[in-house]
N, C-alpha and C. Protein backbone atom coordinates (compact mmCIF):
# COMPACT_ATOMS: atom_id res chain seq x y z
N UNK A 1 110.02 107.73 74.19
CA UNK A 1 110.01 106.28 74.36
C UNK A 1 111.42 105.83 74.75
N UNK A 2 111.44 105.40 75.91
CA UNK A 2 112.99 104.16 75.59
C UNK A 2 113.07 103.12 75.23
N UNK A 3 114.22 102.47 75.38
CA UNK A 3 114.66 101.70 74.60
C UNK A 3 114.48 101.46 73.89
N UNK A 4 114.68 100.39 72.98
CA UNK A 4 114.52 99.58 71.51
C UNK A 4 113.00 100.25 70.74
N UNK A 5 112.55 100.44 69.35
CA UNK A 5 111.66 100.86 69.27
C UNK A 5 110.50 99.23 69.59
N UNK A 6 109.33 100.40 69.88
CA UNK A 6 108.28 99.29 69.93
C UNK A 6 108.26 98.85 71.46
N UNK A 7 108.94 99.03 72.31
CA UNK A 7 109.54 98.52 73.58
C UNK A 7 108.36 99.00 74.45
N UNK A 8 107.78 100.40 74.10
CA UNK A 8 107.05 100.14 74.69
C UNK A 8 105.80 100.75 74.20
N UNK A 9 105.27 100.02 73.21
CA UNK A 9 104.06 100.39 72.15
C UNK A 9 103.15 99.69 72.43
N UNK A 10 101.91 99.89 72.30
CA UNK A 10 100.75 98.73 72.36
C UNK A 10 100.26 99.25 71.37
N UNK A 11 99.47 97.92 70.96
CA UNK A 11 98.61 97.89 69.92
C UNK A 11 96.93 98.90 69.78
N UNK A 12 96.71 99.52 69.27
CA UNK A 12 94.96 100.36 69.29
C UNK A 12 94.35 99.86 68.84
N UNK A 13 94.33 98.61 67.76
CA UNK A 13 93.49 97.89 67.17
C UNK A 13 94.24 96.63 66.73
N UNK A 14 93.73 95.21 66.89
CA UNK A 14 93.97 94.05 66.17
C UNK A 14 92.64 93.34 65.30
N UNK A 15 93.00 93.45 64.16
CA UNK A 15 91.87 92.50 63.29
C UNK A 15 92.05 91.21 63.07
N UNK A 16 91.32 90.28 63.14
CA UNK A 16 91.91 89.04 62.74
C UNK A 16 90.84 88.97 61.10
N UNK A 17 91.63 88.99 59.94
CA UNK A 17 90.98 88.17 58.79
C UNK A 17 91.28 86.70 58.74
N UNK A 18 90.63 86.13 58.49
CA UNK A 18 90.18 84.41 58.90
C UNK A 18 90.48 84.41 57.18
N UNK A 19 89.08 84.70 56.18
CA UNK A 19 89.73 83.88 55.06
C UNK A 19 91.17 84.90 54.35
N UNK A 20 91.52 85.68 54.88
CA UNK A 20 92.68 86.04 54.33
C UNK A 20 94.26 85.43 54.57
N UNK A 21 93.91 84.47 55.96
CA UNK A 21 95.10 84.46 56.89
C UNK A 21 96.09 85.52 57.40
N UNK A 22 95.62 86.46 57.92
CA UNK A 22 96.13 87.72 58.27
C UNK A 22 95.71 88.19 59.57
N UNK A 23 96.68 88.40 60.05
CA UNK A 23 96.14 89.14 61.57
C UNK A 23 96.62 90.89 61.39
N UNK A 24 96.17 91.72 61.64
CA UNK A 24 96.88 93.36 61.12
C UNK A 24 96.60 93.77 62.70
N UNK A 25 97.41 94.86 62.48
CA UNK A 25 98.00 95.44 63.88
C UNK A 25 98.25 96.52 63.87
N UNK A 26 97.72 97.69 64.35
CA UNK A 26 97.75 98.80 64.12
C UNK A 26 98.66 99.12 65.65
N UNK A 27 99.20 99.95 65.72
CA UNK A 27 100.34 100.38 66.84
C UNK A 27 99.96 102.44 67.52
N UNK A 28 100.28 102.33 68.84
CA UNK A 28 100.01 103.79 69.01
C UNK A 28 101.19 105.20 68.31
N UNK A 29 102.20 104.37 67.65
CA UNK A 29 103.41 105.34 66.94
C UNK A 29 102.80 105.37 65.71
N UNK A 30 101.61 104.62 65.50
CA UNK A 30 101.23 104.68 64.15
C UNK A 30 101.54 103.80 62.41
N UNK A 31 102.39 103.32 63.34
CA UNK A 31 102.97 102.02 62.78
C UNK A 31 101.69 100.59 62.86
N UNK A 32 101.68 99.99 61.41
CA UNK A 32 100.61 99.58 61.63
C UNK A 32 101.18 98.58 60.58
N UNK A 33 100.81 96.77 60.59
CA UNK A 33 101.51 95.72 60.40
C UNK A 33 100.59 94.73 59.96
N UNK A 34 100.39 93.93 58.28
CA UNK A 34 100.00 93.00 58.68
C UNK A 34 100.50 91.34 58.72
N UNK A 35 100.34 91.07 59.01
CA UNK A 35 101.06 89.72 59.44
C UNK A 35 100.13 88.22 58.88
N UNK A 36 100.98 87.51 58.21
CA UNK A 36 100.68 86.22 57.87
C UNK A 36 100.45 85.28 58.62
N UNK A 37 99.14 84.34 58.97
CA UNK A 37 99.24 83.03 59.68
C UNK A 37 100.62 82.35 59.48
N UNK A 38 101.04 82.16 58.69
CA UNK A 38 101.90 81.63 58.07
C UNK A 38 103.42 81.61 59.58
N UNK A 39 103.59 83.05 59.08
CA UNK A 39 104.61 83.73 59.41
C UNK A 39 104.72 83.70 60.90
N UNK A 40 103.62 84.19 61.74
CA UNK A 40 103.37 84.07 62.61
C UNK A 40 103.50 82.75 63.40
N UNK A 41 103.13 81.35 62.78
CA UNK A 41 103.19 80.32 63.21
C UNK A 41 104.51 79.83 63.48
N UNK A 42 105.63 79.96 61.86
CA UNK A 42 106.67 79.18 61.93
C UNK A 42 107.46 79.93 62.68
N UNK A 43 106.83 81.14 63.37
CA UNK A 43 108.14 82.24 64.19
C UNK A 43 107.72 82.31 65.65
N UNK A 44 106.56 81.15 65.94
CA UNK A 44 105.80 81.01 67.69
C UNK A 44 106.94 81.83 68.54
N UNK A 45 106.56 82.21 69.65
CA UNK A 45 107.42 82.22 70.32
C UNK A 45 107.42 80.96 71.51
N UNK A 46 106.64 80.15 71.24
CA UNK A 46 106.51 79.06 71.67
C UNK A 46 108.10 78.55 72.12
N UNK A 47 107.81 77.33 73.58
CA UNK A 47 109.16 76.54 73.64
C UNK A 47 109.00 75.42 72.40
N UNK A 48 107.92 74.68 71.96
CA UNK A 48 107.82 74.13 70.89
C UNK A 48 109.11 74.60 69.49
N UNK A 49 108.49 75.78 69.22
CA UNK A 49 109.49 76.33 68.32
C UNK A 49 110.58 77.01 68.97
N UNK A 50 110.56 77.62 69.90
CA UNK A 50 112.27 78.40 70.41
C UNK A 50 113.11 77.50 71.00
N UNK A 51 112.27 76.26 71.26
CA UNK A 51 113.24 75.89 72.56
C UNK A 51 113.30 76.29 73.61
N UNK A 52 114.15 75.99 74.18
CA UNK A 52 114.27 76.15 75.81
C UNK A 52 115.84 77.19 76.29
N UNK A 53 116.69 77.01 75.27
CA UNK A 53 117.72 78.22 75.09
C UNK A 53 118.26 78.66 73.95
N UNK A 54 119.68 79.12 73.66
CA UNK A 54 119.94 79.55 72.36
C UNK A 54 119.92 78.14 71.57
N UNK A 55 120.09 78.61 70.41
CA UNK A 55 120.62 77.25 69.78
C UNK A 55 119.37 76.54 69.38
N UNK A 56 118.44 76.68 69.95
CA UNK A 56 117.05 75.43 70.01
C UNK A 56 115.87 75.61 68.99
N UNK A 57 116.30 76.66 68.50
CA UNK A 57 115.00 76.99 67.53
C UNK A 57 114.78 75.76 66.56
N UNK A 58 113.33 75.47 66.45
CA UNK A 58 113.38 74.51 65.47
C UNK A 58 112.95 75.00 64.04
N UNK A 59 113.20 74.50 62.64
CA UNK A 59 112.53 75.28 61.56
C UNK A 59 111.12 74.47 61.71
N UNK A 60 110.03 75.05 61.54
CA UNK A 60 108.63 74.44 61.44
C UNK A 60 108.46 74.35 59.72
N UNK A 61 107.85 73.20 59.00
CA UNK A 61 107.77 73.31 58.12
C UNK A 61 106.17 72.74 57.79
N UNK A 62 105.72 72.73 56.52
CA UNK A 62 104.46 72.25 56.19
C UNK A 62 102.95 73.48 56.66
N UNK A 63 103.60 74.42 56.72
CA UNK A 63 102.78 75.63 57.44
C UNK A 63 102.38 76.19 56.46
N UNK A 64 101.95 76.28 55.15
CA UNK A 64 101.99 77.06 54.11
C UNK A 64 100.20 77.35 53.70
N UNK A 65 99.19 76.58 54.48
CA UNK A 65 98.25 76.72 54.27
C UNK A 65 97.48 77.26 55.64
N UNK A 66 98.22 77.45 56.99
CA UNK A 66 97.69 77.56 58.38
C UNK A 66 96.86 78.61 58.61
N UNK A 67 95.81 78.53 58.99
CA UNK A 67 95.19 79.70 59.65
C UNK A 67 95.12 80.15 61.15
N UNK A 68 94.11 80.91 61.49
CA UNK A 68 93.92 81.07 62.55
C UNK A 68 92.76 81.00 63.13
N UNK A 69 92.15 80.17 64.00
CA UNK A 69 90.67 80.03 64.46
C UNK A 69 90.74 81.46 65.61
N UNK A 70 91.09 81.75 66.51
CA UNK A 70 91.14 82.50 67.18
C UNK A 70 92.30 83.44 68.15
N UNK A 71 92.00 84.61 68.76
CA UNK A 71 93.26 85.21 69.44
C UNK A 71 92.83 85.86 70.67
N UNK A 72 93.38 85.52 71.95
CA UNK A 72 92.85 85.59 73.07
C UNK A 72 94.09 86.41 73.53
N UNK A 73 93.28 87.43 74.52
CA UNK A 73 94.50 88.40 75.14
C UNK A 73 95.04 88.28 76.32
N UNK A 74 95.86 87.76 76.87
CA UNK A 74 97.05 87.56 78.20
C UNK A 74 97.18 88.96 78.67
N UNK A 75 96.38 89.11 79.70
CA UNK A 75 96.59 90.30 80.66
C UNK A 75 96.75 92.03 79.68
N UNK A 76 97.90 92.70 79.73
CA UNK A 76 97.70 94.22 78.93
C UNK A 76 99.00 93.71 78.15
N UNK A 77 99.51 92.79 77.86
CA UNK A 77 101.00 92.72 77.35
C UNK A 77 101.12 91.71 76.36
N UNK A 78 100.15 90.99 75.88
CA UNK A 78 100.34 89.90 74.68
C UNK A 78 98.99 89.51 74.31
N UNK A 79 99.19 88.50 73.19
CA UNK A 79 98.01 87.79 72.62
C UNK A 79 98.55 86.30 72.73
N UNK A 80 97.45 85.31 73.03
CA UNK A 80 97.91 83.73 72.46
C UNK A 80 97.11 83.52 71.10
N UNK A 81 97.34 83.28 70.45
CA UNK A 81 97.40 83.01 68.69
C UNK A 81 96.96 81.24 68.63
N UNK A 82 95.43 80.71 68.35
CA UNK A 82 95.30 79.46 68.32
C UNK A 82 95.01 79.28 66.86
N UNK A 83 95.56 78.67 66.55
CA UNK A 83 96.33 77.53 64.73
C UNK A 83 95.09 76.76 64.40
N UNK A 84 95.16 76.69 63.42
CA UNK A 84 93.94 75.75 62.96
C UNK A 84 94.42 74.70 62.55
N UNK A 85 95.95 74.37 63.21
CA UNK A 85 96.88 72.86 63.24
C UNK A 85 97.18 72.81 64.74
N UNK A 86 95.96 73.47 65.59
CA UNK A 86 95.81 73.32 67.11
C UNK A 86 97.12 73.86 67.63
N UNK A 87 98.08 74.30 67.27
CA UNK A 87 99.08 74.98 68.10
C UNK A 87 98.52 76.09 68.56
N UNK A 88 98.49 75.99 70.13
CA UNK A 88 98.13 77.26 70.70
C UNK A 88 99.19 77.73 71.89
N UNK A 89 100.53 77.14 72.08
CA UNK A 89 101.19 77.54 73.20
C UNK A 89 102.17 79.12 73.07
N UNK A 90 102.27 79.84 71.67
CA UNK A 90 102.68 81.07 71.73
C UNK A 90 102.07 81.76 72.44
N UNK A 91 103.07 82.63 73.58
CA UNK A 91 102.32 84.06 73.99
C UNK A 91 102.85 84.76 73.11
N UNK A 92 102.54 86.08 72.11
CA UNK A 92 103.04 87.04 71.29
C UNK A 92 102.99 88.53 72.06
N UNK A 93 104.05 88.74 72.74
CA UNK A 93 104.33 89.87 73.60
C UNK A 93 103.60 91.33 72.56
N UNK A 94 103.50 92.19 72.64
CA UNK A 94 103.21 93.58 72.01
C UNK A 94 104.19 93.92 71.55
N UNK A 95 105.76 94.02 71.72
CA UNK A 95 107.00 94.07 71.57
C UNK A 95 107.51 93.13 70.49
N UNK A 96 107.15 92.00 70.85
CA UNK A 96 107.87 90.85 69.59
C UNK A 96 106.71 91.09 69.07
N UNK A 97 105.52 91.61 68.62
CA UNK A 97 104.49 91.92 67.57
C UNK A 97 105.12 92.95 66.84
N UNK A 98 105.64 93.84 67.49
CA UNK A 98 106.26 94.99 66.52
C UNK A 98 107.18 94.60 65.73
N UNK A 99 108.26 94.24 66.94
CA UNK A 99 109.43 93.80 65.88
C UNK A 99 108.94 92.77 64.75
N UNK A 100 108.34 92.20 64.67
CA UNK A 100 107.96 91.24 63.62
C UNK A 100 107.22 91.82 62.59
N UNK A 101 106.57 92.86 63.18
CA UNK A 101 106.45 93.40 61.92
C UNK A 101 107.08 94.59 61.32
N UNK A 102 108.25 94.63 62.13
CA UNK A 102 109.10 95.45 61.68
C UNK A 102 110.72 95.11 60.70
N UNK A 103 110.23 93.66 60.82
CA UNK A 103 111.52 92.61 59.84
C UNK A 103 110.80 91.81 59.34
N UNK A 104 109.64 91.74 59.21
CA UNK A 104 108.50 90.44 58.83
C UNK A 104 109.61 90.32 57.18
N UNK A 105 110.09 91.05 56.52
CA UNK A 105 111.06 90.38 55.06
C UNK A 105 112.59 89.93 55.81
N UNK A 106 112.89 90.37 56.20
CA UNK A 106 114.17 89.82 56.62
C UNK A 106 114.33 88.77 57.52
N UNK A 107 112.97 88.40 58.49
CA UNK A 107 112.66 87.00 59.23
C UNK A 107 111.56 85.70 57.87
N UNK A 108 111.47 86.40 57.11
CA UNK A 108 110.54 85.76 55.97
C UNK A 108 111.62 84.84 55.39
N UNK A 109 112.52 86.17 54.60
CA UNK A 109 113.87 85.29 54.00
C UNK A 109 114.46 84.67 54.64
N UNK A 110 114.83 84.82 55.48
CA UNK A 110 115.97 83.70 56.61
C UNK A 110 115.19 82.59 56.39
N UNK A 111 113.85 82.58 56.63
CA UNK A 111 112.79 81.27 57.04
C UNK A 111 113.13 80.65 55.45
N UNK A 112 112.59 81.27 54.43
CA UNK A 112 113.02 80.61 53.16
C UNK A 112 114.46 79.79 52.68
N UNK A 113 115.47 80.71 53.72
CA UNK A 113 116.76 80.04 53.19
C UNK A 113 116.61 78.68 53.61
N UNK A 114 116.35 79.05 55.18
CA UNK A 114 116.87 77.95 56.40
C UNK A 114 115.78 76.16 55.21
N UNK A 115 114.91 76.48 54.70
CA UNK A 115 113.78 75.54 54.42
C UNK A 115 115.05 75.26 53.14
N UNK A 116 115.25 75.71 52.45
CA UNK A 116 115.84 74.94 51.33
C UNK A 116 117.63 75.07 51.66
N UNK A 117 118.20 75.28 52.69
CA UNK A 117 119.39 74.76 53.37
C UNK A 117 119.21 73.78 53.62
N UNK A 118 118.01 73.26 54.21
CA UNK A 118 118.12 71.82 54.98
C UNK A 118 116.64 70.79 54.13
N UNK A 119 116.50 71.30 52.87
CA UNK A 119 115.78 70.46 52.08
C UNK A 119 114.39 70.40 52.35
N UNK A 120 113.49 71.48 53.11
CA UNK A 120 112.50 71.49 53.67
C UNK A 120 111.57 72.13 52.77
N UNK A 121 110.34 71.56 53.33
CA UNK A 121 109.13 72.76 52.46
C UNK A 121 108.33 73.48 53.49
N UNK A 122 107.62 74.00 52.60
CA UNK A 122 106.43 75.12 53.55
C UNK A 122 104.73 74.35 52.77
N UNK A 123 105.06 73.18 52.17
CA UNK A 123 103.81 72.36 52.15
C UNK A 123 103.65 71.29 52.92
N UNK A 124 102.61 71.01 53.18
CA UNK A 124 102.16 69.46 54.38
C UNK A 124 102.86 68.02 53.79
């Protein structure tokens, strides 16, 4: 494989659990991930949430109950992820699926600090 891991992995299976809020992701290295509505939402890769350059990320807050109604696949290279708070503009590359679930605690905590740095919650 080159570069970065995951760079160039696809997924062999995606499940979506609905009442669990979980999407799981099984990978061809065998690496296999599951992932929170939650988590997934407040980390879109959306311009909504990234912005438009550095610097722009916004913290999303009030996400603590979000699900997922459905996940539709963009060509051989991503999924769009639709919210059951109607956000549907993330594409989630196969690549930023890995990595995310390859720091899903260390992008979790940051998300926790950043919410009570700036006085925020993860309820509506």
């Amino acid at each position: 494989m080159n570069g970065a891991p995951g760079a160039r992995v696809k997924p062999t299976e995606i499940r979506l659990k609905r009442d669990e809020k979980v999407l799981e992701i099984d990978f061809e290295d065998g690496q296999a991930f599951s992932l929170r509505a939650e988590l997934l939402r407040v980390e879109s890769p959306s311009a909504e949430v990234r912005g438009h350059g550095p610097g722009q990320k916004k913290t999303v807050t009030g996400r603590r109950h979000v699900g997922i109604m459905k996940i539709e696949t963009v060509g051989n290279y991503a999924i769009r992820i639709v919210f059951d708070d109607l956000h549907e503009t993330g594409i989630y590359s196969w690549t930023g699926l890995y990595d995310l679930g390859q720091r899903q605690d260390e992008i979790w905590r940051a998300y926790l600090d950043e919410l009570e740095t700036q006085g925020l919650s993860r309820d509506p």
